[in-house]
Protein backbone atom coordinates (compact mmCIF):
# COMPACT_ATOMS: atom_id res chain seq x y z
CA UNK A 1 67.80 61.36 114.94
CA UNK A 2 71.35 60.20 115.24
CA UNK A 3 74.20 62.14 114.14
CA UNK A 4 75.19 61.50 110.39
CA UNK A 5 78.97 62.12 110.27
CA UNK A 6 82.59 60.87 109.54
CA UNK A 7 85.25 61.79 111.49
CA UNK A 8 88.85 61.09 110.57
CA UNK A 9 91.50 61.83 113.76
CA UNK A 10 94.69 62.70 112.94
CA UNK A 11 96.39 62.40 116.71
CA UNK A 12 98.35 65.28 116.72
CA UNK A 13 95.32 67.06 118.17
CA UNK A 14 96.54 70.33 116.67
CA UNK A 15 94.15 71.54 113.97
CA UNK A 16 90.70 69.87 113.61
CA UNK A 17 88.98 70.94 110.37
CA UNK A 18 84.88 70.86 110.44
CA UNK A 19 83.26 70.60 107.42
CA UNK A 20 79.51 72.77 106.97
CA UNK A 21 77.40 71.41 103.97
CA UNK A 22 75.15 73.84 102.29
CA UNK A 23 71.50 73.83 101.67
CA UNK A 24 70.95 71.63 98.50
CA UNK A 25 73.30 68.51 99.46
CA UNK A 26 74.57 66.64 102.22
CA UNK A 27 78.13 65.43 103.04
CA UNK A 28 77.64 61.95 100.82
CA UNK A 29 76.52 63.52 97.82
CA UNK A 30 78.53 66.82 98.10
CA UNK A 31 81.44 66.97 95.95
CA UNK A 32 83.02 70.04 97.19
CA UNK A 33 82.66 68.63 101.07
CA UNK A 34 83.91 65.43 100.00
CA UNK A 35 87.24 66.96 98.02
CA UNK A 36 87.82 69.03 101.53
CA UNK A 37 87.57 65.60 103.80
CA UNK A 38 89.35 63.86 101.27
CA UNK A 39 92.48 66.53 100.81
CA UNK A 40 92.54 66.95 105.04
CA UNK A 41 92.69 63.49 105.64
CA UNK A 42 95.57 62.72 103.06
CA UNK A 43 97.59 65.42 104.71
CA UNK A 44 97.15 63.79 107.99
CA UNK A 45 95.36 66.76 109.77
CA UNK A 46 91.85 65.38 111.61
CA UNK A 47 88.61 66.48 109.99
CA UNK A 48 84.65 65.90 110.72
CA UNK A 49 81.45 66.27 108.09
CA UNK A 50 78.25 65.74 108.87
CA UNK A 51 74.83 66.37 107.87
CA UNK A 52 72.45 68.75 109.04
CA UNK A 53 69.39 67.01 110.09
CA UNK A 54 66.90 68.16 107.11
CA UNK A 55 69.05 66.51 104.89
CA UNK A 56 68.08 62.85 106.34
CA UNK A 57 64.78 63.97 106.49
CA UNK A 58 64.80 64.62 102.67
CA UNK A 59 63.57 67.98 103.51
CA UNK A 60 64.57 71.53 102.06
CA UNK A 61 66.22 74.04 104.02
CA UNK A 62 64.12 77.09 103.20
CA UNK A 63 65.51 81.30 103.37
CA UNK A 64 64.94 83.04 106.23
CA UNK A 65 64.16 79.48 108.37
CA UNK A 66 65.64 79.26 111.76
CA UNK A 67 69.20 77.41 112.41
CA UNK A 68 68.97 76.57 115.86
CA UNK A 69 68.98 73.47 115.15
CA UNK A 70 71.61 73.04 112.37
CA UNK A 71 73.58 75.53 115.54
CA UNK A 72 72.92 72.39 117.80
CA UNK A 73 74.36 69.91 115.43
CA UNK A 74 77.31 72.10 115.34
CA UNK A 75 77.60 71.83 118.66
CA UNK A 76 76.97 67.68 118.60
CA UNK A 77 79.61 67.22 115.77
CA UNK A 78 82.44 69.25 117.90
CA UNK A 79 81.25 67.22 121.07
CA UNK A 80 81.94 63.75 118.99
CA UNK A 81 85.22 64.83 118.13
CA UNK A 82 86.38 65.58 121.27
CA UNK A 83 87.06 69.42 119.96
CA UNK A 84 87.98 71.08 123.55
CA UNK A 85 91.05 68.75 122.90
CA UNK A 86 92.33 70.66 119.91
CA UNK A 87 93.98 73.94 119.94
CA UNK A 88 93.11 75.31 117.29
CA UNK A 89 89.41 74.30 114.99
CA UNK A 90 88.77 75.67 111.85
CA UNK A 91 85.13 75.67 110.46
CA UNK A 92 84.56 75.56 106.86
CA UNK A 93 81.24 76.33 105.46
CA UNK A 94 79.86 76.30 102.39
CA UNK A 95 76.92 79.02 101.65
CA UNK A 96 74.24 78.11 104.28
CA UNK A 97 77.34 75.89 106.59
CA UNK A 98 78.72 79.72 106.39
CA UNK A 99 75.90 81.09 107.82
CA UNK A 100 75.65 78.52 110.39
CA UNK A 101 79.58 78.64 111.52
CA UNK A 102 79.27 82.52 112.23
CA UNK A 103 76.12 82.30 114.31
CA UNK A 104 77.67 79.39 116.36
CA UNK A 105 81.08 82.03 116.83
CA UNK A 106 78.90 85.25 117.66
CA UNK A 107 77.59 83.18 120.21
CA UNK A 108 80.55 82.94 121.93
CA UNK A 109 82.25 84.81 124.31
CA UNK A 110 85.72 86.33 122.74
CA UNK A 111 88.03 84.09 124.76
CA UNK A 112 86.71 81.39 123.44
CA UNK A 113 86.69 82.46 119.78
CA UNK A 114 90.21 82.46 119.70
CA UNK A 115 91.03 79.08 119.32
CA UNK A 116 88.72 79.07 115.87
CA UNK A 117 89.08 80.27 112.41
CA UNK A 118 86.00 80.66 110.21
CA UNK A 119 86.26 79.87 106.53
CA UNK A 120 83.24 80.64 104.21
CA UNK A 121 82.60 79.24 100.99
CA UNK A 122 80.07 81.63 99.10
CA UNK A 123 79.07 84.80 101.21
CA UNK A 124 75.10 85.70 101.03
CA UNK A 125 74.38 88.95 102.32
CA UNK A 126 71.46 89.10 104.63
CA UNK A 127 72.02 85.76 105.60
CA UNK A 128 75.56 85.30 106.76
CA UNK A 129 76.77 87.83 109.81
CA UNK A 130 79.85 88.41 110.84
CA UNK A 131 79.87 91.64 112.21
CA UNK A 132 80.76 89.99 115.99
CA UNK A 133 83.06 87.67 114.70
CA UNK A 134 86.55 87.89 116.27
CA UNK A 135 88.02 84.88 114.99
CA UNK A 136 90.26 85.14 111.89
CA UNK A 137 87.76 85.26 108.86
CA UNK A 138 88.66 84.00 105.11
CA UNK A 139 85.80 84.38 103.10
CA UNK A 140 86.13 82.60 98.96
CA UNK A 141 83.61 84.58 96.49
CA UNK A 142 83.16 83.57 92.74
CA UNK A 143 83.60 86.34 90.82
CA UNK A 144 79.75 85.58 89.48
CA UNK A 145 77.94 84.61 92.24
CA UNK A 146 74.70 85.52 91.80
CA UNK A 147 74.40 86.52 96.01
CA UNK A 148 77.16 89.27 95.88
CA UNK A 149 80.26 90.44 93.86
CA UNK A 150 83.55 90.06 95.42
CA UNK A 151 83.75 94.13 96.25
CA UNK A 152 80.11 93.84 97.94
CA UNK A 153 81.68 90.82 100.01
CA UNK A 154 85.02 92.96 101.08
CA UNK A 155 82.89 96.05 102.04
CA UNK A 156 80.55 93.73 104.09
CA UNK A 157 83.57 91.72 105.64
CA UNK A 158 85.40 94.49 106.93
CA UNK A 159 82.16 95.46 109.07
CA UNK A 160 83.28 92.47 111.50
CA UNK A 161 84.94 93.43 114.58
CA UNK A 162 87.74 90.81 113.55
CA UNK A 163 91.47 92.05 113.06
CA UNK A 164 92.27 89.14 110.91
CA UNK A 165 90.19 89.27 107.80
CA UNK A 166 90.54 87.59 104.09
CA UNK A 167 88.49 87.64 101.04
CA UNK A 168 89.35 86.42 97.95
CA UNK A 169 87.40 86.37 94.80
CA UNK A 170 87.91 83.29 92.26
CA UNK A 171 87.41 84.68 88.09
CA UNK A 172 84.49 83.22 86.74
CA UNK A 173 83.42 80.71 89.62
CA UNK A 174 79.39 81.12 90.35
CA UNK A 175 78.26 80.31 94.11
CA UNK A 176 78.66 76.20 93.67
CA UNK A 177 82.46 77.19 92.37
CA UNK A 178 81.94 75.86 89.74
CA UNK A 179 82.66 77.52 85.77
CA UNK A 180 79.56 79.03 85.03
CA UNK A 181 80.04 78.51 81.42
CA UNK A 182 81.00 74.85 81.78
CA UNK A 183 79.57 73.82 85.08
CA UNK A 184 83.35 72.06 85.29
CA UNK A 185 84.66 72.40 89.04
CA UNK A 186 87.76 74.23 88.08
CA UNK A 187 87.28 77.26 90.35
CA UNK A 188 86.57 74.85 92.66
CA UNK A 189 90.07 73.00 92.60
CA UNK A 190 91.71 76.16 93.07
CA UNK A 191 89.72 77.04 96.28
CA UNK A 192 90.92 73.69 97.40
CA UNK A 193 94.57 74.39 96.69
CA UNK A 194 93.91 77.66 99.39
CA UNK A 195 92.80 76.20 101.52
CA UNK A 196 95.30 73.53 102.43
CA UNK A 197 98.23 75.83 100.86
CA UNK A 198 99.88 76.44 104.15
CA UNK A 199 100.33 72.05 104.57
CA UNK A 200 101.53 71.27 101.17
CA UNK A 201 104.51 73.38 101.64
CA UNK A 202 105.51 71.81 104.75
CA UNK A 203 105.41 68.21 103.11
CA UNK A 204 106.31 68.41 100.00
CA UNK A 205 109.08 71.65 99.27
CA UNK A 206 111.06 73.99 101.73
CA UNK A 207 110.04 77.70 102.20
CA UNK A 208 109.30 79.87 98.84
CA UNK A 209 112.35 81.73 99.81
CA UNK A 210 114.86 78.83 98.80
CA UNK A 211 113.45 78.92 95.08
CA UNK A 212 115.03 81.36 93.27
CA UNK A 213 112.90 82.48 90.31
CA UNK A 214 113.94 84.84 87.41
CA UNK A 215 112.79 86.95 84.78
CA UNK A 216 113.83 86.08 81.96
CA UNK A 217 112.55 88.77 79.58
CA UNK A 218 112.94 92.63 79.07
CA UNK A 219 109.91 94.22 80.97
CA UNK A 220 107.61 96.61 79.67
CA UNK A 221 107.87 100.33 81.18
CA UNK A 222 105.21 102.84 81.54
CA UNK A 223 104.52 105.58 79.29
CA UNK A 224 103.28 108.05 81.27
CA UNK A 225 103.06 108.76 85.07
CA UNK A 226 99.49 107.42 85.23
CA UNK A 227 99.58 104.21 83.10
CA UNK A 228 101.82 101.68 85.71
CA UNK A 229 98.65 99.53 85.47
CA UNK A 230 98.61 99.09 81.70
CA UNK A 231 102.42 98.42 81.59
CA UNK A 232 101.81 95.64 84.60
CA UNK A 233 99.43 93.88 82.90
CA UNK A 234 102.03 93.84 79.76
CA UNK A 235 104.41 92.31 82.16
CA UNK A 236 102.31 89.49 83.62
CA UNK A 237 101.30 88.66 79.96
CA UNK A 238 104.87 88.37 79.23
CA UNK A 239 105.12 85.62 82.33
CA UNK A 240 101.60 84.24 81.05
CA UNK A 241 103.44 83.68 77.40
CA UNK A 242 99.85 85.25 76.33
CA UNK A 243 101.82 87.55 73.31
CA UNK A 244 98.68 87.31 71.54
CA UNK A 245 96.72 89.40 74.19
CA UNK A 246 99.73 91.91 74.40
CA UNK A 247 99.16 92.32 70.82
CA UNK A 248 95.78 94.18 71.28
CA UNK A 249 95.26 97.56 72.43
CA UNK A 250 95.84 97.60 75.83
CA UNK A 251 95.37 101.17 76.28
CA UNK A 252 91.92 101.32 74.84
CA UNK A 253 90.83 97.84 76.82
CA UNK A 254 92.17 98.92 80.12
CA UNK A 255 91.16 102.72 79.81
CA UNK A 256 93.85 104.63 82.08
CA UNK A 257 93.36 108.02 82.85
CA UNK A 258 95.58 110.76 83.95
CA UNK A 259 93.29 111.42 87.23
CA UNK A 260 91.72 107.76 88.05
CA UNK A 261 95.15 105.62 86.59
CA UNK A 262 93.95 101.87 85.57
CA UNK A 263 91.04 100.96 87.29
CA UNK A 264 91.30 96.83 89.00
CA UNK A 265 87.81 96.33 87.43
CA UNK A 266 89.21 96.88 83.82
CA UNK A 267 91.75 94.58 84.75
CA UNK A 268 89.86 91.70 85.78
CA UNK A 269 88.07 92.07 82.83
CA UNK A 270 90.41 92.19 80.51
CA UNK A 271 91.94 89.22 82.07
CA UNK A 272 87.86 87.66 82.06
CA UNK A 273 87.83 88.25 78.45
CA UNK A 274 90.78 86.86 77.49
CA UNK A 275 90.09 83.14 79.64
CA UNK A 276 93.38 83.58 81.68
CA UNK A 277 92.56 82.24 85.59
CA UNK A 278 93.21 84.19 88.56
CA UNK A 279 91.86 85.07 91.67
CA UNK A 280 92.52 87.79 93.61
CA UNK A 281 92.58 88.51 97.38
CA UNK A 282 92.79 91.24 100.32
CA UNK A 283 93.70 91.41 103.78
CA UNK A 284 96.78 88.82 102.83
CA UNK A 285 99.66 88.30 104.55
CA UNK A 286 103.43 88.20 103.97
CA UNK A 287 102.99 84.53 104.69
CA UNK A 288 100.21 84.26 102.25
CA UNK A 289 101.80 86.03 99.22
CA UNK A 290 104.77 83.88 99.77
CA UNK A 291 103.19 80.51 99.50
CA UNK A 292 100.80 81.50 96.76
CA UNK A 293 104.66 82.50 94.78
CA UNK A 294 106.16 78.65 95.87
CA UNK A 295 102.43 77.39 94.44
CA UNK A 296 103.41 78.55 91.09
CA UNK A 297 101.71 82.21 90.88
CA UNK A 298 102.96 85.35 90.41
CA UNK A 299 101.32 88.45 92.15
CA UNK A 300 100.21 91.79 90.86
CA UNK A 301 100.45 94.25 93.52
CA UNK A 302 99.10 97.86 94.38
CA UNK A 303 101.01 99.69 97.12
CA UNK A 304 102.49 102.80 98.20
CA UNK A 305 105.34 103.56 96.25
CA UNK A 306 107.04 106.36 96.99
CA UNK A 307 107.32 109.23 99.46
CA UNK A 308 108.37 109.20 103.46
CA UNK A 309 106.15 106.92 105.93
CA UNK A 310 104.33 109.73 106.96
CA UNK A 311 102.38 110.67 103.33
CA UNK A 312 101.82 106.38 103.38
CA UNK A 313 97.98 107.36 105.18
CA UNK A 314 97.20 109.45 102.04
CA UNK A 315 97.03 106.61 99.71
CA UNK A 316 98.02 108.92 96.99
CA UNK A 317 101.46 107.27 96.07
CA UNK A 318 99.55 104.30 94.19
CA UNK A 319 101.65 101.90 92.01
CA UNK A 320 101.53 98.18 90.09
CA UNK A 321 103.91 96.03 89.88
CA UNK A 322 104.29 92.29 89.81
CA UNK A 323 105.74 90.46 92.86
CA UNK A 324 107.62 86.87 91.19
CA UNK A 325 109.85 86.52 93.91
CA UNK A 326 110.12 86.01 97.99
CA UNK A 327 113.45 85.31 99.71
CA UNK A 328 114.19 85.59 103.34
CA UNK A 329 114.24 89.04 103.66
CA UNK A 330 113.01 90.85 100.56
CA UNK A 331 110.16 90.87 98.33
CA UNK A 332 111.16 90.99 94.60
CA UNK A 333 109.09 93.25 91.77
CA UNK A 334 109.20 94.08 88.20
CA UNK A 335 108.41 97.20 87.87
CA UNK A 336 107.58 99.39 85.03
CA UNK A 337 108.51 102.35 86.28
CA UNK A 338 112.39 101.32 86.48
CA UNK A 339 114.46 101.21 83.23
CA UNK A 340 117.36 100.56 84.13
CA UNK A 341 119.21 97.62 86.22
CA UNK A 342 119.40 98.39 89.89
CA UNK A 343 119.99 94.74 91.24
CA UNK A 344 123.14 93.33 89.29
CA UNK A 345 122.87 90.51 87.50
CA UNK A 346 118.86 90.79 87.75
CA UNK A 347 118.12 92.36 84.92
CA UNK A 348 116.09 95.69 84.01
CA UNK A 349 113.18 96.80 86.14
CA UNK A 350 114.14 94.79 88.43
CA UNK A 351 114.16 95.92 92.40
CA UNK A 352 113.85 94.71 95.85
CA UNK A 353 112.40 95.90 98.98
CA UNK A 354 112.73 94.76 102.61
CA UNK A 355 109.52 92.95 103.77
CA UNK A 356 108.93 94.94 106.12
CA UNK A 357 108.88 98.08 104.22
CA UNK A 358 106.41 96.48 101.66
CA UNK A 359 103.99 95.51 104.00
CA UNK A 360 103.87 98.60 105.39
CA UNK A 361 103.25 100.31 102.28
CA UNK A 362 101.14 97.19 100.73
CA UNK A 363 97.98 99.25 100.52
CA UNK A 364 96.22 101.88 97.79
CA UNK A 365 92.59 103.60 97.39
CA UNK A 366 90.98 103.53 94.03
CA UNK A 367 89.20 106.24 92.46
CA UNK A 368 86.12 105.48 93.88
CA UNK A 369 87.33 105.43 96.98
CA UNK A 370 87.59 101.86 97.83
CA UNK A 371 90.77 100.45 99.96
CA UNK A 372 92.65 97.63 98.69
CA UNK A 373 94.17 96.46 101.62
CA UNK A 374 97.08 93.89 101.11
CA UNK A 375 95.78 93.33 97.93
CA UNK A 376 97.12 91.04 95.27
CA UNK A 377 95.40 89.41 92.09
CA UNK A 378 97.08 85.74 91.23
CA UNK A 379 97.62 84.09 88.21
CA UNK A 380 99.59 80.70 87.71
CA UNK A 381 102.56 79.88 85.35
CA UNK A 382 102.59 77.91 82.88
């Protein structure tokens, strides 16, 4: 059977984005696959989808079945395009496309990983592997996907023998991204923004860095030495303009405790409850937190606040805080533990640190143990 594909070519020859369907439709009928073509080829950058060959055949791709031959198509598809000429290839999968992308990377030798990145769209344990993966990884979970949570997805990930690894969970997105209240592809569009984040900055606005952004508002400070988290969330409701949530009892809804602090779980729910968007992610960069700022986000944070570099391995220095601002050499914080003005003209609770001092120290274990690695949890302005 011939190969069942569009291909759009760009020129440049410098990225070439490859589009993996999932099990249930094929690149025609696929909305998600067709909003990634569509966004790729208005930006100029050259992209391929295709279909796996059971979806011509009208057949169902069944769990557990072999994918040597959706491996070979792979293979096909990057022959068509003319990949060896790129230098760099991203694959994007979506659920079984996932699955597919890693096995075709674990089969090759590490040299020639490098030139790929591997993108997954909806983790399922047992089926996707990416244990020998060295490529960069970025893995997108809904937050209700009925495979795996987003915590079960960052465990798994950091299994892989990659240095370069990303997971971000989307609030209330099942495995199609899609609301799983409303079926509306919401979630979705916000994967999509992610994904292409990097090129819409470099055609449409200068670096995050030339946009200064300010608080305009007194921030909320903690109570107590344990309760940073509680007085965050106060803060980004402030930026939110959500009064009516600060209203409530934030203390009883996000439970902090003198020993275990505010756990991210009560958070998110709290956040869940209330309908206010996010998503949050791990293993991000400097880079990353600074377009997802210019994109029209601001960033709570959990790092290592205070102490000498050498108590930074304990993870025992824990603090919130919400990151609204990145210039060229400093990232900017509200945080609740400051009461006073220490940048003139800023305002109170207001501080800076170097970036390279935060992303040393942009790292924290929760109660239960769990490392939150360069983590951040999102939500957009109005």
């Amino acid at each position: 059977m011939d190969l069942n594909m569009e291909y759009f070519d760009g020129r440049d020859k410098e990225v070439l984005d490859v589009i993996l369907h999932g099990s249930s439709k094929g690149f025609e009928t696929s909305e998600s696959v067709q909003k990634i073509f569509q966004t790729a080829k208005k930006l100029g950058r050259s992209v391929v989808m295709f279909n796996f060959p059971f979806i011509d055949r009208s057949e169902e791709h069944q769990e557990g079945q072999s994918r040597e031959e959706e491996i070979e198509t792979l293979k096909k598809a990057l022959d068509v395009c003319e990949a060896g000429k790129y230098k760099k290839i991203r694959l994007i999968g979506k659920s079984l496309g996932g699955m597919v992308a890693a096995d075709y990377l674990t089969a090759l030798p590490k040299e020639k990983q490098v030139k790929y990145e591997l993108v997954i769209l909806g983790y399922i344990p047992g089926g996707t592997d990416v244990s020998k993966v060295t490529s960069k990884i970025v893995i997108y979970q809904g937050a209700l996907d009925r495979y795996a949570s987003v915590e079960e997805v960052r465990v798994m990930a950091e299994q892989s023998v990659s240095e370069d690894v990303q997971v971000y969970g989307v609030s209330g997105a099942d495995h199609s991204f899609r609301d799983s209240m409303t079926k509306a592809a919401k979630p979705f569009d916000m994967i999509l923004e992610l994904l292409f984040i990097n090129q819409k900055v470099e055609k449409e606005e200068p670096p995050g860095y030339l946009r200064k952004r300010r608080v305009d508002f007194e921030p909320i400070t903690q109570k107590f030495k344990y309760d940073c988290g509680v007085a965050t969330v106060g803060n980004l409701l402030l930026l939110l303009e959500r009064k009516d949530v600060l209203e409530t009892d934030l203390y009883r809804r996000l439970k902090p405790t003198p020993t275990e602090g505010t756990k991210i779980r009560n958070i998110k729910k709290l956040l869940n409850e209330e309908g206010i968007e996010h998503f949050e992610g791990s293993g991000c960069s400097m880079r990353d937190l600074e377009l997802i700022l210019w994109s029209g986000y601001v960033c709570m944070v959990c790092y290592q606040a205070w102490g000498k570099e050498k108590h930074y391995k304990k993870l025992d220095s824990g603090h919130y805080s919400i990151v609204y601002r990145v210039d060229e050499n400093s990232v900017w914080f509200i945080d609740p533990s400051v009461r006073s003005e220490r940048e003139p003209g800023e305002g109170v609770g207001i501080i800076r640190r170097s970036k390279e001092s935060f992303n040393r120290k942009w790292k924290d274990k929760g109660s239960d143990g769990v490392i939150y690695n360069h983590w951040l949890l999102a939500a957009r302005l109005p």
